[in-house]
C-alpha atoms as a PDB file:
ATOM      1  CA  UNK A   1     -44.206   0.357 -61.741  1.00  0.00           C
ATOM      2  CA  UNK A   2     -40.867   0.674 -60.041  1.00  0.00           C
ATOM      3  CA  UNK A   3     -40.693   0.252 -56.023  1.00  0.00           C
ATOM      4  CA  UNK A   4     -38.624   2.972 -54.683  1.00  0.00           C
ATOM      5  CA  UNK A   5     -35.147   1.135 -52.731  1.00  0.00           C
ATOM      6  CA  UNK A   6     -34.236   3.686 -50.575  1.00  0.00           C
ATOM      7  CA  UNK A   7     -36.782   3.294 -47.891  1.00  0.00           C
ATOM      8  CA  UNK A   8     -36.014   0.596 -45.470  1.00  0.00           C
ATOM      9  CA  UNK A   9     -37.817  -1.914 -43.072  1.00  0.00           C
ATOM     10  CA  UNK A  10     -38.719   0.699 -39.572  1.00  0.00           C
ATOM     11  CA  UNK A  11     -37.410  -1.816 -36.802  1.00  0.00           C
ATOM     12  CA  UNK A  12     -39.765  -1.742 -33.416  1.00  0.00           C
ATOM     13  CA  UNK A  13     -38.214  -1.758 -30.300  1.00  0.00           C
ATOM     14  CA  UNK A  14     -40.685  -4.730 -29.146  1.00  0.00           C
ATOM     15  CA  UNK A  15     -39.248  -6.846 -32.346  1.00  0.00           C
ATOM     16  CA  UNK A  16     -35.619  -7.383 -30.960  1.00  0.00           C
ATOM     17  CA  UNK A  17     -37.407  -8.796 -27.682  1.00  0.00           C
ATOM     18  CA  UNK A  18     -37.750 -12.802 -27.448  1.00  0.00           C
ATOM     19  CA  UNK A  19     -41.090 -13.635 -26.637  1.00  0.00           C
ATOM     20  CA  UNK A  20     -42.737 -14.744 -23.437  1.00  0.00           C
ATOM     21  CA  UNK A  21     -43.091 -18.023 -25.343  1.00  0.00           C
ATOM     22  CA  UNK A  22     -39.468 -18.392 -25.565  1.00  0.00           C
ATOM     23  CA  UNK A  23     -38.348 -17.428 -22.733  1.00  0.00           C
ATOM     24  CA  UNK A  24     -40.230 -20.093 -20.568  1.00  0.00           C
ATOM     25  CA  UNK A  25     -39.301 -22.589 -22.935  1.00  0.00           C
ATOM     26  CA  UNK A  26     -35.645 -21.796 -22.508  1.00  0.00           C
ATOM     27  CA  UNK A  27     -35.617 -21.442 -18.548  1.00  0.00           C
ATOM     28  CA  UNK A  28     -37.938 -25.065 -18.961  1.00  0.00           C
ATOM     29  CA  UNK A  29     -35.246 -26.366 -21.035  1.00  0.00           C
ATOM     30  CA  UNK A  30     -32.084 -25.177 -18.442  1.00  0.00           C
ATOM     31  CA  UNK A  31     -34.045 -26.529 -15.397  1.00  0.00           C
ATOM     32  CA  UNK A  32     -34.928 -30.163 -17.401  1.00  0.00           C
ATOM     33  CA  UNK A  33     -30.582 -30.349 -18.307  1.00  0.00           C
ATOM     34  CA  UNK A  34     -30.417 -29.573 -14.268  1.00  0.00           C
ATOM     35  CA  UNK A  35     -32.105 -32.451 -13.516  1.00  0.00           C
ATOM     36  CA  UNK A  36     -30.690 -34.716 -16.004  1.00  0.00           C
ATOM     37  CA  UNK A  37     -27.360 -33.500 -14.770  1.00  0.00           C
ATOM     38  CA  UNK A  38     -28.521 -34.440 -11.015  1.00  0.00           C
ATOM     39  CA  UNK A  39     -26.592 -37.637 -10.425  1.00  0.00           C
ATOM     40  CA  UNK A  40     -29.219 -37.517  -7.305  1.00  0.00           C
ATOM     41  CA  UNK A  41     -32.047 -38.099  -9.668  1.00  0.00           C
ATOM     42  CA  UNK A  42     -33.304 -41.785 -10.621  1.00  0.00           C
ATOM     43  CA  UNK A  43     -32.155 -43.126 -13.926  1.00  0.00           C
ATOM     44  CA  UNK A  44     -35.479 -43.746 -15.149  1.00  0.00           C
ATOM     45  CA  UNK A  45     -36.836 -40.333 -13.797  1.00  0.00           C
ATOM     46  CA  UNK A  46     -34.160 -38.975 -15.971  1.00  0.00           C
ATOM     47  CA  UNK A  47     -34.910 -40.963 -18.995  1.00  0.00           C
ATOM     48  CA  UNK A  48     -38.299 -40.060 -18.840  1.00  0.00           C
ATOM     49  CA  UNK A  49     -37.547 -36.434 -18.577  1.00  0.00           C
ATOM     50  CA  UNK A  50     -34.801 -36.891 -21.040  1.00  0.00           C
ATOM     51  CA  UNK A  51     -37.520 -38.624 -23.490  1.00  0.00           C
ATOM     52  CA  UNK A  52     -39.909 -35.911 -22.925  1.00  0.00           C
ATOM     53  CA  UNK A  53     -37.538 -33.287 -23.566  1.00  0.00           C
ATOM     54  CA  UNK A  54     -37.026 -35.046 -27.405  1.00  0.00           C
ATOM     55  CA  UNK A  55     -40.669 -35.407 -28.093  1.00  0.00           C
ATOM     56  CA  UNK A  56     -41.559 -31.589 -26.768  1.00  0.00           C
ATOM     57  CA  UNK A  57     -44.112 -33.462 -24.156  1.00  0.00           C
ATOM     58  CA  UNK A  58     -46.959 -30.936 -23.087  1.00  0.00           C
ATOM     59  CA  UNK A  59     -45.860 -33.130 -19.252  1.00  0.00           C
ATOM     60  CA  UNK A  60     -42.194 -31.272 -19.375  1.00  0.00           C
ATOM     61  CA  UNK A  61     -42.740 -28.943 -16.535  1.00  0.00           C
ATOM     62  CA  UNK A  62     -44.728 -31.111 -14.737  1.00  0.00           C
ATOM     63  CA  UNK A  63     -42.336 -34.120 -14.460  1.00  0.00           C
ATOM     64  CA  UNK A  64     -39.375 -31.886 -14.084  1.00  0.00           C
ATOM     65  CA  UNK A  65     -41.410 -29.653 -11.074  1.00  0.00           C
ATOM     66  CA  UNK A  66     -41.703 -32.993  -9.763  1.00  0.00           C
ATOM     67  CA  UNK A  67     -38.245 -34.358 -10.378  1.00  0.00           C
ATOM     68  CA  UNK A  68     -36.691 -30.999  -8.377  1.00  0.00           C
ATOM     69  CA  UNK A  69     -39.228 -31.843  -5.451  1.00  0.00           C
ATOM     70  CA  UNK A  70     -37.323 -35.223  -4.957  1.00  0.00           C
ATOM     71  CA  UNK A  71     -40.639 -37.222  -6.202  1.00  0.00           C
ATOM     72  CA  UNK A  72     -40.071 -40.390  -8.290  1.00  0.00           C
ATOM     73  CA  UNK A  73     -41.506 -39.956 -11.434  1.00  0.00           C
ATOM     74  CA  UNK A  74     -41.796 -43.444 -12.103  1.00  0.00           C
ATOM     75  CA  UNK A  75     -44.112 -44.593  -9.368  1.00  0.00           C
ATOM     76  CA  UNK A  76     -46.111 -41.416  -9.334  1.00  0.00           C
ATOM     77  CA  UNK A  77     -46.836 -41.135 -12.882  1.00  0.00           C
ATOM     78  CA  UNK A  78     -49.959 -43.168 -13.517  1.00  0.00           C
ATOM     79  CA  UNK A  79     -51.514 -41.467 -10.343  1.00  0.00           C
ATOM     80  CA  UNK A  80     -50.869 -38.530 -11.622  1.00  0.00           C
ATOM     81  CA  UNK A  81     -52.356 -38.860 -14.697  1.00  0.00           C
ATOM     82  CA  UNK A  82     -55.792 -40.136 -13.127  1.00  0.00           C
ATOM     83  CA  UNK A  83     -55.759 -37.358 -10.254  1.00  0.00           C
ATOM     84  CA  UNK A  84     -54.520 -34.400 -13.052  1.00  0.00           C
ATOM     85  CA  UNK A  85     -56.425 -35.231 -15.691  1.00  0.00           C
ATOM     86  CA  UNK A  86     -59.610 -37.344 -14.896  1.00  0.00           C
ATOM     87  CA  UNK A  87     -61.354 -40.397 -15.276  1.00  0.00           C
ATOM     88  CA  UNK A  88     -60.217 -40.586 -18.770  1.00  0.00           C
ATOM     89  CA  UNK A  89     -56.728 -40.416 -18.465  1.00  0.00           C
ATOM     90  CA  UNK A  90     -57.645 -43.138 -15.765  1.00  0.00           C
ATOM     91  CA  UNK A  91     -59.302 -45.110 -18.555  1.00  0.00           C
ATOM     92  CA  UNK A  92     -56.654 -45.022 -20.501  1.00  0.00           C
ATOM     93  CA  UNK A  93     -54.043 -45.910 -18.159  1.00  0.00           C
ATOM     94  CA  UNK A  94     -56.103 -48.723 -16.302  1.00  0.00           C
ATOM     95  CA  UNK A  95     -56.453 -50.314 -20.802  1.00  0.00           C
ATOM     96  CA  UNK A  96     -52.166 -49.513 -21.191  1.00  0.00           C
ATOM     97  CA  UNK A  97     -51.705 -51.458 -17.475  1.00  0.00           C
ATOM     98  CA  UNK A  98     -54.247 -54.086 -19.040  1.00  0.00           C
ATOM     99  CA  UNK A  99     -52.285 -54.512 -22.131  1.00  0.00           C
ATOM    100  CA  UNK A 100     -48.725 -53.974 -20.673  1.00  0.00           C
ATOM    101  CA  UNK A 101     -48.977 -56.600 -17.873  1.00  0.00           C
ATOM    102  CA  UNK A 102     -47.307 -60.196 -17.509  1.00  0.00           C
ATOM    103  CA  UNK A 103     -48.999 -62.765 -18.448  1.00  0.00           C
ATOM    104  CA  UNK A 104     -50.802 -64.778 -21.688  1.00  0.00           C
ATOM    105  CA  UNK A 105     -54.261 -63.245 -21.971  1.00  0.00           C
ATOM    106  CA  UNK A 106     -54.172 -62.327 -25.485  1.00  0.00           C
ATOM    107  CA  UNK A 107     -58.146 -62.235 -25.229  1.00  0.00           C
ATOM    108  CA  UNK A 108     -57.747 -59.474 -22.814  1.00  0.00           C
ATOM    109  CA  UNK A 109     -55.047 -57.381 -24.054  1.00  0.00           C
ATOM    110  CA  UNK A 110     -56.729 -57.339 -28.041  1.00  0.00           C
ATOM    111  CA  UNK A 111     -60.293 -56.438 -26.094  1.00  0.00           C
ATOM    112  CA  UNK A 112     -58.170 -53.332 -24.168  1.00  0.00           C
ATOM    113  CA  UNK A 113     -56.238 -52.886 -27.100  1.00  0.00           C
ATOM    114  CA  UNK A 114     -59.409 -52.416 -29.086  1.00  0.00           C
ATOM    115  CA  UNK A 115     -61.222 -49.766 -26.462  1.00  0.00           C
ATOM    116  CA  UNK A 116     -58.240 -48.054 -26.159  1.00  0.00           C
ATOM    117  CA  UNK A 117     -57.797 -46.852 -29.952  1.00  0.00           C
ATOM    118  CA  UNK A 118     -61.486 -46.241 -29.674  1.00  0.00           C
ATOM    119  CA  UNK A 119     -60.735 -43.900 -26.678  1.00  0.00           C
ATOM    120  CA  UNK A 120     -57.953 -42.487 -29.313  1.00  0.00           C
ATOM    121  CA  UNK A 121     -60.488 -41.851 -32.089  1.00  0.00           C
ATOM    122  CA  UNK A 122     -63.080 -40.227 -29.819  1.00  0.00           C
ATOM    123  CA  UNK A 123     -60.931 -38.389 -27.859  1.00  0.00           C
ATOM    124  CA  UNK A 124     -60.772 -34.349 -28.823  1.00  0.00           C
ATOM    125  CA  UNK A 125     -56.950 -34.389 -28.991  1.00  0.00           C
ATOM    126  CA  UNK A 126     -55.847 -37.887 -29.202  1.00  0.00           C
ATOM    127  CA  UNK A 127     -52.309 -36.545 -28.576  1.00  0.00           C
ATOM    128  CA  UNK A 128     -53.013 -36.471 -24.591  1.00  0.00           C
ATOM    129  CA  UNK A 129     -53.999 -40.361 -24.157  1.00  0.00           C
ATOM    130  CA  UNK A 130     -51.348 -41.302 -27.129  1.00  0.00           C
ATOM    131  CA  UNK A 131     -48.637 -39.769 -24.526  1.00  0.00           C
ATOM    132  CA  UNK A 132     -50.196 -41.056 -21.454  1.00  0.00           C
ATOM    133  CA  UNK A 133     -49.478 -44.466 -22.676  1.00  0.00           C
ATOM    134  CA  UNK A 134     -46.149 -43.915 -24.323  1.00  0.00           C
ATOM    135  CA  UNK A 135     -45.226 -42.936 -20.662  1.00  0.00           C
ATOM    136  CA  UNK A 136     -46.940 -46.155 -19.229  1.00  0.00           C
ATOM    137  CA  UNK A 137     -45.207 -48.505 -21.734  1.00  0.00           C
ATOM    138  CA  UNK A 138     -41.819 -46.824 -21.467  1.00  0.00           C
ATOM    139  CA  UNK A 139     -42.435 -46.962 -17.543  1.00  0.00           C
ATOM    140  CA  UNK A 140     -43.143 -50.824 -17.935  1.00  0.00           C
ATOM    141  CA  UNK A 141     -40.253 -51.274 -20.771  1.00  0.00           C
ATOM    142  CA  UNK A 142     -38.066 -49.711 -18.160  1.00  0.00           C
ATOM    143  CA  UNK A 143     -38.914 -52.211 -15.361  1.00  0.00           C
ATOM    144  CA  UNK A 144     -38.661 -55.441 -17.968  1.00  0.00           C
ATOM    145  CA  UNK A 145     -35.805 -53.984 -19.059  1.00  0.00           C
ATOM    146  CA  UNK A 146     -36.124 -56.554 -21.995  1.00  0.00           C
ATOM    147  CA  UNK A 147     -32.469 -58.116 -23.156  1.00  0.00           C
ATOM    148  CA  UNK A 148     -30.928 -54.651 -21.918  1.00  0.00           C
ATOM    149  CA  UNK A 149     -32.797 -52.735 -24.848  1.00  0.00           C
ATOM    150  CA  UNK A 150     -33.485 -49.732 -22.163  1.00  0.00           C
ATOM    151  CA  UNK A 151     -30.330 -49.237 -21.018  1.00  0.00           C
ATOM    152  CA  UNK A 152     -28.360 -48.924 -24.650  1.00  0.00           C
ATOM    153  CA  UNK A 153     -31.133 -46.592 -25.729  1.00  0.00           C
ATOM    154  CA  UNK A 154     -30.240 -44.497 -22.526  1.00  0.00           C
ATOM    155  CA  UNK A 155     -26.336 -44.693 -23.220  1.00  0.00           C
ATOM    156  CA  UNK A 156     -27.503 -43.477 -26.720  1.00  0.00           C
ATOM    157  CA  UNK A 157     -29.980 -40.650 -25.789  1.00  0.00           C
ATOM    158  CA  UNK A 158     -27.259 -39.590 -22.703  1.00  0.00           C
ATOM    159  CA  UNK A 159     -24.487 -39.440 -25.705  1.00  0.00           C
ATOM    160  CA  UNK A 160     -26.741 -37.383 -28.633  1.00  0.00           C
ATOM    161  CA  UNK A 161     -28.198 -34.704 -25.590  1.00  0.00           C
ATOM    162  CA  UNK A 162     -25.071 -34.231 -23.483  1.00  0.00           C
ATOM    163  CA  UNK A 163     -22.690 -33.948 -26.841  1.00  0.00           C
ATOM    164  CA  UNK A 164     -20.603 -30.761 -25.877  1.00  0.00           C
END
């Protein structure tokens, strides 16, 4: 059976309009390059918001509402996450504190280590505590700074997102 050629695709009027989706995402994405353009901003608040940006964090708005109130994201965010989000988003950032901190208590980090992938594997989307402590080791990375790894992987994300 031949298909006839001569009849083409009907456009809708409501097809050549971006979607509500996309439009928030674009204004979000505007108002996160405003911040990290903001000189008045924090270095690590930008790097945070700058790292958030490249891993299309579900916390985008939040820490760029934040960043455009004059907060620092950096001290505020592991309040935040208890307050926001409940005692287990406490949980898990009282077990990434536990693991993260100074000291040689390799009993106690494997035993927070352990309850924390438990909290992981229980947890109906294991996304949400897997990015609460991404945010709470790059926070304590940041402040360890560790042989200057934090600042040449800030030179490098500043020169891949702000390539013109």
């Amino acid at each position: 059976m031949a298909s006839h050629s001569s009849a083409g695709v009907r456009e809708t009027p409501h097809a050549r309009r971006p979607s509500r989706t996309n439009t928030i995402m674009e204004a979000l994405t505007r108002r996160a390059r405003a911040v990290l353009n903001d000189k008045t901003v924090d270095p690590q608040s930008r790097a945070i918001i700058r790292y958030a940006m490249e891993i299309h964090d579900p916390w985008l708005a939040r820490l760029v509402r934040r960043a455009e109130a004059g907060e620092d994201i950096v001290e505020n965010m592991q309040t935040v996450a208890a307050e926001e989000d409940g005692p287990s988003k406490g949980k898990v950032a009282a077990l990434a504190e536990m693991i993260c901190r100074d000291g040689d208590e390799p009993a106690m980090k494997a035993a927070a280590l352990v309850l924390l992938m438990s909290v992981m594997e229980t947890a109906t989307d294991p996304r949400a505590p897997a990015n609460t402590v991404k945010r709470i080791a790059l926070t304590r990375c940041g402040e360890l700074n560790y042989c200057g790894v934090v600042d040449a992987q800030i030179a490098t994300f500043e020169s891949e997102l702000l390539r013109e």
